[in-house]
C-alpha atoms as a PDB file:
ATOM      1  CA  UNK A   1     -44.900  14.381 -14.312  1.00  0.00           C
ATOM      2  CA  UNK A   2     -43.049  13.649 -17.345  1.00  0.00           C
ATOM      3  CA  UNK A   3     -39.713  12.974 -18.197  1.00  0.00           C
ATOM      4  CA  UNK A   4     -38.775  16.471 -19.055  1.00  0.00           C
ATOM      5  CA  UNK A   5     -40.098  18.170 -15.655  1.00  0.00           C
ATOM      6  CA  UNK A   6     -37.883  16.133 -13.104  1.00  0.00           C
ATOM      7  CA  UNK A   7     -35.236  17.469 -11.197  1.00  0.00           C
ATOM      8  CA  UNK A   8     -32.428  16.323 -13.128  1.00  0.00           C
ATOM      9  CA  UNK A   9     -33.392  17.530 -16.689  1.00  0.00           C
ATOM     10  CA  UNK A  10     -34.455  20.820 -14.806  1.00  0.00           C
ATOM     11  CA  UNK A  11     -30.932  20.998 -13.450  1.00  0.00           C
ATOM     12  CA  UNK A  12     -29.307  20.385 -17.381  1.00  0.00           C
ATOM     13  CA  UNK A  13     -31.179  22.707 -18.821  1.00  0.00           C
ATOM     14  CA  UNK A  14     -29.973  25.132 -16.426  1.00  0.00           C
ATOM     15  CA  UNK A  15     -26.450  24.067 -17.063  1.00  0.00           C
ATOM     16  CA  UNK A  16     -26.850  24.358 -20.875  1.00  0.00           C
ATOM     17  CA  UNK A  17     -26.795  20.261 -21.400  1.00  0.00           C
ATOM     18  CA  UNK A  18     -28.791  18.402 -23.417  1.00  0.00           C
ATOM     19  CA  UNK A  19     -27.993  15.342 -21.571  1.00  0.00           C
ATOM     20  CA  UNK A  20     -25.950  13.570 -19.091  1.00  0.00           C
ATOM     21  CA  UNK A  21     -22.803  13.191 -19.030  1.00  0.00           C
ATOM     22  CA  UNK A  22     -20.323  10.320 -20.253  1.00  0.00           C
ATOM     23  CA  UNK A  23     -17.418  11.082 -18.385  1.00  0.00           C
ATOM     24  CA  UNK A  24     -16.939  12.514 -14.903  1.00  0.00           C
ATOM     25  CA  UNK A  25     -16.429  16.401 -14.962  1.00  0.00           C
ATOM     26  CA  UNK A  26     -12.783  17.465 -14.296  1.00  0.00           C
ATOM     27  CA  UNK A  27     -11.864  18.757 -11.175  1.00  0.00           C
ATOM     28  CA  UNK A  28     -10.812  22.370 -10.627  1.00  0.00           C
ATOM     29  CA  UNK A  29      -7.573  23.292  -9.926  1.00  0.00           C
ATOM     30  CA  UNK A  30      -6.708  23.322  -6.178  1.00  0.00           C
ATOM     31  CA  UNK A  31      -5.709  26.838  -4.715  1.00  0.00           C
ATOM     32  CA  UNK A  32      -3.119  25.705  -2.497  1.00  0.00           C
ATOM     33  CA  UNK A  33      -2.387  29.023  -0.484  1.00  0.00           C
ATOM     34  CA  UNK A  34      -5.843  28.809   0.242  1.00  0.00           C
ATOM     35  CA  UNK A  35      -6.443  25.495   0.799  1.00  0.00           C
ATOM     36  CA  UNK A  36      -3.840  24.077   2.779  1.00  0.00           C
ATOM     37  CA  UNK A  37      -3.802  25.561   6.289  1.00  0.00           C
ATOM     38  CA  UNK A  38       0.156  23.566   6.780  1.00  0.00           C
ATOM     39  CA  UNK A  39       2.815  24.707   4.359  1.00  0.00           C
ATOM     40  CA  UNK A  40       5.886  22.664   5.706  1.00  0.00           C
ATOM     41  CA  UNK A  41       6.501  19.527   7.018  1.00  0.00           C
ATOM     42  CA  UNK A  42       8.297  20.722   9.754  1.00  0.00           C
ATOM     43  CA  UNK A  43       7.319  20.194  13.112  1.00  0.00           C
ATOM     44  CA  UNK A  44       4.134  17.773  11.810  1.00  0.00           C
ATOM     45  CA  UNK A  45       4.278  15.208  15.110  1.00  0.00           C
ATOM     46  CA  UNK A  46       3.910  18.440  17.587  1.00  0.00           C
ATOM     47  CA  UNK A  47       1.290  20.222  15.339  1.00  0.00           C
ATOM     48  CA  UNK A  48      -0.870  16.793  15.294  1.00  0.00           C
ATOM     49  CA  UNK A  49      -0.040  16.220  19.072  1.00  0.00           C
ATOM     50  CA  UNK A  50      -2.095  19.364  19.668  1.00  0.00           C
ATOM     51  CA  UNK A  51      -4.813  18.438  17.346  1.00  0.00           C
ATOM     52  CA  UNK A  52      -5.232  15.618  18.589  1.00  0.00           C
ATOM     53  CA  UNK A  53      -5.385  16.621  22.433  1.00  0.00           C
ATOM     54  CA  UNK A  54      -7.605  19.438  21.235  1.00  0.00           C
ATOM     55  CA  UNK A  55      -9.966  16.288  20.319  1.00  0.00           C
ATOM     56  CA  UNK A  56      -9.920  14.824  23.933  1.00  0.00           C
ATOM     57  CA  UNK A  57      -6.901  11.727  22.445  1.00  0.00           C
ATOM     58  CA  UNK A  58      -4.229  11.716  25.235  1.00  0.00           C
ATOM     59  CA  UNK A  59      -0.234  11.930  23.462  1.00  0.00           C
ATOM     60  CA  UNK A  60       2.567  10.382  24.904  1.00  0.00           C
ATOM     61  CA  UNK A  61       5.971  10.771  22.900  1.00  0.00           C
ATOM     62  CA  UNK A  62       8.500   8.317  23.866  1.00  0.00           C
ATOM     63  CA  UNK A  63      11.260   6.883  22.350  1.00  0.00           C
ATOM     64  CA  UNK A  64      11.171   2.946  21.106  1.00  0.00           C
ATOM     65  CA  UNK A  65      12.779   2.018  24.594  1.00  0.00           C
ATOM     66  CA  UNK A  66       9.604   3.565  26.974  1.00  0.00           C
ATOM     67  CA  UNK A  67       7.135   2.708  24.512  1.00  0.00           C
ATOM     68  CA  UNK A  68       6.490  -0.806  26.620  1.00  0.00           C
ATOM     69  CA  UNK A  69       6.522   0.185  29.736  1.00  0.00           C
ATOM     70  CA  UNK A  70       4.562   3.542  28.826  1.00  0.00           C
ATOM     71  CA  UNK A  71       1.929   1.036  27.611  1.00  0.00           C
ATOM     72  CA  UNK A  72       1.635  -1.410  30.564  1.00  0.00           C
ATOM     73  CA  UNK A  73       0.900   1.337  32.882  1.00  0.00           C
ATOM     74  CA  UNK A  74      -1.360   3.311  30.350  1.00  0.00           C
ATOM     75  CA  UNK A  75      -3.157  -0.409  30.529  1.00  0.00           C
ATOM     76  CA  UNK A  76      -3.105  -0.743  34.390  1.00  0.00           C
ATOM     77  CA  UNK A  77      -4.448   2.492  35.045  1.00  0.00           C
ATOM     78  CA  UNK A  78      -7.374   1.712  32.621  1.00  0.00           C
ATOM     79  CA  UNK A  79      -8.176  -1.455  34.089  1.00  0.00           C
ATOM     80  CA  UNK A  80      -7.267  -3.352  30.536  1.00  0.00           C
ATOM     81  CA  UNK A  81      -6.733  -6.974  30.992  1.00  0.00           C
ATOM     82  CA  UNK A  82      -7.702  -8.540  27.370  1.00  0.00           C
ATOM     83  CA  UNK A  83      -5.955  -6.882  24.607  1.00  0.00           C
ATOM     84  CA  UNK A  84      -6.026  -7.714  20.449  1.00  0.00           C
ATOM     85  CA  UNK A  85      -3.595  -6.461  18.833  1.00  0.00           C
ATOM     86  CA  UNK A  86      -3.291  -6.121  14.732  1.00  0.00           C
ATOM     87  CA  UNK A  87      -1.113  -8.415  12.681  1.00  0.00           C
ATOM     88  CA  UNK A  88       1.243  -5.518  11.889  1.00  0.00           C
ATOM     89  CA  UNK A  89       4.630  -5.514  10.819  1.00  0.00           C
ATOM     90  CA  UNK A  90       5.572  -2.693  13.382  1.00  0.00           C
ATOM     91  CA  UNK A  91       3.665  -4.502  15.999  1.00  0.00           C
ATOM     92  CA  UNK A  92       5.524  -7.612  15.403  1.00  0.00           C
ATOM     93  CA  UNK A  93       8.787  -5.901  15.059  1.00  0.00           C
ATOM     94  CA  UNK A  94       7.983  -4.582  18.912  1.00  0.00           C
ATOM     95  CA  UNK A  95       6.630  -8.271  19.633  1.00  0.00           C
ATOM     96  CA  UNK A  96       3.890  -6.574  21.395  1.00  0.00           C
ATOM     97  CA  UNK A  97       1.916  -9.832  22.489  1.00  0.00           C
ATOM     98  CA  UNK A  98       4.188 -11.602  23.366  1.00  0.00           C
ATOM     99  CA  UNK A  99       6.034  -8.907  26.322  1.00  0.00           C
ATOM    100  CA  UNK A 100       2.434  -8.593  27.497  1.00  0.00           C
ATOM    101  CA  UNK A 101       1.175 -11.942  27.784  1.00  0.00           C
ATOM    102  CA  UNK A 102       4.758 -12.436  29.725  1.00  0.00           C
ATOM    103  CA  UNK A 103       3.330  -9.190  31.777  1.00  0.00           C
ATOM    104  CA  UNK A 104       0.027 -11.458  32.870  1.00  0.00           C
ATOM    105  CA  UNK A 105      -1.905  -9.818  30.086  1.00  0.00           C
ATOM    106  CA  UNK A 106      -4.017 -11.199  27.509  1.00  0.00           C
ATOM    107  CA  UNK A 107      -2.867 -10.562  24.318  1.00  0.00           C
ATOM    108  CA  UNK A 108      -4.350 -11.969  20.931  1.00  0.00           C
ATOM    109  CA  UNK A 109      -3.563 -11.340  17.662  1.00  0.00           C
ATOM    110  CA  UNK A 110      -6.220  -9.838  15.003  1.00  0.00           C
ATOM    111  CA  UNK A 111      -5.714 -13.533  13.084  1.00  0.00           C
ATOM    112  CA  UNK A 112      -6.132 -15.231  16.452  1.00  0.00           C
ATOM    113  CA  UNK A 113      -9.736 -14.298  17.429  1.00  0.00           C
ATOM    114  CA  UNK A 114     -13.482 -13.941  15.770  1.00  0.00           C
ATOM    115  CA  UNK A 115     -15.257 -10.445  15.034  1.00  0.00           C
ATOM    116  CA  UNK A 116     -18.113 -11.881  17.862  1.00  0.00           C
ATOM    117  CA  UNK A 117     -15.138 -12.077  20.427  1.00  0.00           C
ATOM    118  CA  UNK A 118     -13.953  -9.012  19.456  1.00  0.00           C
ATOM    119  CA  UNK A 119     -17.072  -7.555  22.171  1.00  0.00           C
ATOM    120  CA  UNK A 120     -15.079  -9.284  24.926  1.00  0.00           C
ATOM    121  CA  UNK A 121     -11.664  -7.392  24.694  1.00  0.00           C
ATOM    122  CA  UNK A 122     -10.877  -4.180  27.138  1.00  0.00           C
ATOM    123  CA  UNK A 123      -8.523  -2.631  24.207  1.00  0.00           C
ATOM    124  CA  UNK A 124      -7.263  -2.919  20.595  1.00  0.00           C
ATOM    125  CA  UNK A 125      -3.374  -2.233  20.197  1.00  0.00           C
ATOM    126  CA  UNK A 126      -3.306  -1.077  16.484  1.00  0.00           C
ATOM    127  CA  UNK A 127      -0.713   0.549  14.900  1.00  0.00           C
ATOM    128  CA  UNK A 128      -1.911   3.808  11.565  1.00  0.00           C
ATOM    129  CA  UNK A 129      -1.212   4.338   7.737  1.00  0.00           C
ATOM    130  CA  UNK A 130      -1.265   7.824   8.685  1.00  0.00           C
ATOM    131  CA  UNK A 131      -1.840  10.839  10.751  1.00  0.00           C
ATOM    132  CA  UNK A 132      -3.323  14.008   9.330  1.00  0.00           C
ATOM    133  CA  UNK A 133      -1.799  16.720  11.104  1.00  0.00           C
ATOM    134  CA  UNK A 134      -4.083  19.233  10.278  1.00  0.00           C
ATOM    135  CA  UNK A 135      -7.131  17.761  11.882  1.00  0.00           C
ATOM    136  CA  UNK A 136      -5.467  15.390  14.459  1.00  0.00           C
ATOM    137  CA  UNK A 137      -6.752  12.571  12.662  1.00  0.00           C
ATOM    138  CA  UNK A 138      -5.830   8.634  12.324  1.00  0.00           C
ATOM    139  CA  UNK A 139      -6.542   6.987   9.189  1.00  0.00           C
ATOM    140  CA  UNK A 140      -6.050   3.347   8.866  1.00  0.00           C
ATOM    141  CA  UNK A 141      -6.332   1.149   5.821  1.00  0.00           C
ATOM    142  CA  UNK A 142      -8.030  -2.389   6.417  1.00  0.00           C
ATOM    143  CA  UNK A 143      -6.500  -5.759   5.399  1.00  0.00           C
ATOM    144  CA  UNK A 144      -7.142  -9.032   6.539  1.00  0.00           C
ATOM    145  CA  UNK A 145      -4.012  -8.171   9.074  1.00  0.00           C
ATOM    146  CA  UNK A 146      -5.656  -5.288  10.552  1.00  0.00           C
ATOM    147  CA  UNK A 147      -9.227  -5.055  10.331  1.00  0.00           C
ATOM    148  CA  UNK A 148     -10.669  -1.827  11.272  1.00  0.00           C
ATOM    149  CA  UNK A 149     -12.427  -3.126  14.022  1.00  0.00           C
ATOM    150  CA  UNK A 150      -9.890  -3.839  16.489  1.00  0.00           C
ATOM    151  CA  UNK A 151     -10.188   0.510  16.525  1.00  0.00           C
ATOM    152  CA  UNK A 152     -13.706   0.690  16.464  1.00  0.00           C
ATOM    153  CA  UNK A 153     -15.041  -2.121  19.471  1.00  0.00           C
ATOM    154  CA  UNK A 154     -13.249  -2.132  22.487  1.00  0.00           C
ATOM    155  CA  UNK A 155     -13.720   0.492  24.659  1.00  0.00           C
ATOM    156  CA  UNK A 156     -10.397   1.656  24.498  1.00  0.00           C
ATOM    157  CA  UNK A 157      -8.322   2.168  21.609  1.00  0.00           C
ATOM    158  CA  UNK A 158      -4.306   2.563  22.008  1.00  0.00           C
ATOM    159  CA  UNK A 159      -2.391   3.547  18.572  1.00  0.00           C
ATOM    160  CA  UNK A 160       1.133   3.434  17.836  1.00  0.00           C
ATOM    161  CA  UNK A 161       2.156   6.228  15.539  1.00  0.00           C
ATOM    162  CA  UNK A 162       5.920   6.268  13.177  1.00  0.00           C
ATOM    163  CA  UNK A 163       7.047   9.156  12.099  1.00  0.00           C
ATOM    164  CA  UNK A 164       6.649   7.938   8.840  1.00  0.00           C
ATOM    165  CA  UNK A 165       3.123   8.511   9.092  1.00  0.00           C
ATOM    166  CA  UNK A 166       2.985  11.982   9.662  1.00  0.00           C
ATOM    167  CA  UNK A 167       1.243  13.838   6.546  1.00  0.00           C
ATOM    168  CA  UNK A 168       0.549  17.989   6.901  1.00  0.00           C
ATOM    169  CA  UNK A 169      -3.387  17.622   5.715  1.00  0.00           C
ATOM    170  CA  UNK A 170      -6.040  16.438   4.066  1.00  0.00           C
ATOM    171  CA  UNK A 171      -4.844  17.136   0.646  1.00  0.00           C
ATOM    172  CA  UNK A 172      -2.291  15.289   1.069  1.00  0.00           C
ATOM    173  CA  UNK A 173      -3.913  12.368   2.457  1.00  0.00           C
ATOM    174  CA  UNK A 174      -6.152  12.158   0.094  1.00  0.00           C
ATOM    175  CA  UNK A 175      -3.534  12.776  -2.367  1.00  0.00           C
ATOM    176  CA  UNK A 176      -1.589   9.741  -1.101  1.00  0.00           C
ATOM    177  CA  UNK A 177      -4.610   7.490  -1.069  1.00  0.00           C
ATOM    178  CA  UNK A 178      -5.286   7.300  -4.171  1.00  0.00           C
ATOM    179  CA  UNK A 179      -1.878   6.159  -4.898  1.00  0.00           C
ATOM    180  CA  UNK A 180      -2.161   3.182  -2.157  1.00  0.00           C
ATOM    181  CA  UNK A 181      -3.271  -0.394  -3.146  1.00  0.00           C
ATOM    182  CA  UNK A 182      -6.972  -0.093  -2.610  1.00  0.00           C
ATOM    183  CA  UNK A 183      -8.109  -0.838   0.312  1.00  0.00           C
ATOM    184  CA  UNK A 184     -11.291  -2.682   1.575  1.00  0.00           C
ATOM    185  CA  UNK A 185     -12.250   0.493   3.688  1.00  0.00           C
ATOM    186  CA  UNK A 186     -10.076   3.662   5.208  1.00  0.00           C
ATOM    187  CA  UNK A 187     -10.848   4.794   8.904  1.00  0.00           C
ATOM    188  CA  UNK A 188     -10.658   7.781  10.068  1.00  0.00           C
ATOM    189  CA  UNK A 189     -10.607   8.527  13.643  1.00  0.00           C
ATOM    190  CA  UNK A 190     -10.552  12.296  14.933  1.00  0.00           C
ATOM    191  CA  UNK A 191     -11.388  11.364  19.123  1.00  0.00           C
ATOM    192  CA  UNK A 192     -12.937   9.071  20.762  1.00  0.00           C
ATOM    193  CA  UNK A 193     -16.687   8.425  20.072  1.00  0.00           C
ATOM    194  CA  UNK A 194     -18.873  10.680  20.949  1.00  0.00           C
ATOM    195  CA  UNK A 195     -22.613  12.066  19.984  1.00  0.00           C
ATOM    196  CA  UNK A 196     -24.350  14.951  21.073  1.00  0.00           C
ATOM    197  CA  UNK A 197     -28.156  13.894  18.902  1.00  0.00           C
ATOM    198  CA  UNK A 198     -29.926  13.520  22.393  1.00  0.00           C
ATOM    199  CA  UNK A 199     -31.283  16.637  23.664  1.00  0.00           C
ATOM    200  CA  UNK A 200     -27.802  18.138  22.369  1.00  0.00           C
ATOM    201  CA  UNK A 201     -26.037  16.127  25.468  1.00  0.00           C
ATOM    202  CA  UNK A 202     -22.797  15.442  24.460  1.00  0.00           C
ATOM    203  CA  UNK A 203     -21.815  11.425  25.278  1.00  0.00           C
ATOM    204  CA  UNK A 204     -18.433   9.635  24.483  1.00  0.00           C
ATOM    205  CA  UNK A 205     -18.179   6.200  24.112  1.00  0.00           C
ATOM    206  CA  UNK A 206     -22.030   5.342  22.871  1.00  0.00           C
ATOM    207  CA  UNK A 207     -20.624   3.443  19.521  1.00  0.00           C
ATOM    208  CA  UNK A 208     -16.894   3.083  19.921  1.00  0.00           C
ATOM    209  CA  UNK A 209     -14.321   3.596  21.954  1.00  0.00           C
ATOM    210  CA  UNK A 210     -14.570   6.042  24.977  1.00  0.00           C
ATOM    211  CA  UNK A 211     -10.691   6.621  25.335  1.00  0.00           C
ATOM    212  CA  UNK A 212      -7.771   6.697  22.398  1.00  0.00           C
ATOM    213  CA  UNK A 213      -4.654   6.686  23.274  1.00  0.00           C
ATOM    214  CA  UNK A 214      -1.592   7.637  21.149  1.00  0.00           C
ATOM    215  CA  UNK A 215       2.301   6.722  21.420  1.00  0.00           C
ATOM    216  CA  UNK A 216       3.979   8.594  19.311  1.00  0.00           C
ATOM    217  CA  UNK A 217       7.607   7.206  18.345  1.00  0.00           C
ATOM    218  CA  UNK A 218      10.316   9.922  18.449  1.00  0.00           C
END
């Protein structure tokens, strides 16, 4: 086959180009009316609440006060002894570890441990860069204080959401990340893990967590 017959120049000709192109097309125009499905940034915690439940996350609101003792019986009930926890200024500012190493737990910090002894923790305490409310979604930029696998190992994955997070969709996220320092790798979570490729069986929990669970901060 020569040069002229493969799919590409087939494709060109079709487009009326001689050749490819030196700069990346420009984007259309975004139809927002269309597009966005969330037109106000009212009521954006409660809209993603119900996304998110839709997507089999459990959502707790509390205020800053409950938030700890909300946690320690979320983590009783689940059977979570060993906890990391990110190296997050929010996490810090709650001093996370150290209330629930005083609680008998074991708490580590993200800095503190290895990616192999990661596999041995019951839960990773992370805190989000945002929350799409659209699709219920977490999205969390990775640094060397929170690397994205203290959400994607353990079995169980608790997140602590600000409402500072809160953004109405997609757009917007995306939007917003390509304004942000850029990062090593974005995650975005939207439920725990689950697959359905084996004889269309649906299983949670094959490659990630099984359970997410959210406090959001009123």
């Amino acid at each position: 086959m020569s040069e002229s017959d493969t799919v590409l120049d087939r494709v060109r000709r079709a487009l009326g180009r001689t050749g490819p192109l030196l700069k990346p097309p420009t984007p259309p125009a975004i139809d927002e009316p269309i597009t966005r499905l969330v037109h106000t940034d009212i009521g954006l915690p409660e809209l993603f609440a119900r996304r998110a439940e839709e997507m089999k996350m459990h959502v707790d609101a509390v205020h800053p006060e409950e938030l700890f003792g909300g946690l320690v019986e979320f983590l009783k009930a689940n059977a979570c002894h060993s906890l990391v926890l990110t190296d997050s200024p929010l996490l810090e500012r709650l001093r996370l570890a150290e209330q629930l190493n005083a609680k008998g737990f074991e708490a580590r910090r993200w800095s503190e441990i290895t990616l192999d002894g990661l596999y041995q923790f019951d839960c990773g305490i992370t805190d989000v860069t945002y929350a799409a409310a659209e699709t219920g979604s977490l999205v969390i930029r990775s640094s060397a204080a929170h690397g994205p696998a203290v959400s994607l190992v353990p079995p169980i994955h608790v997140a602590i959401l600000e409402p500072k997070n809160f953004l109405p969709d997609l757009v917007d996220l995306f939007e917003r990340l390509k304004t942000d320092a850029d990062p090593a790798s974005v995650v975005m979570i939207t439920g725990p893990s689950k697959t359905s490729d084996i004889e269309m069986n649906l299983v949670v929990g094959v490659h990630g967590p099984c359970k997410v669970q959210l406090f959001i901060l009123q």
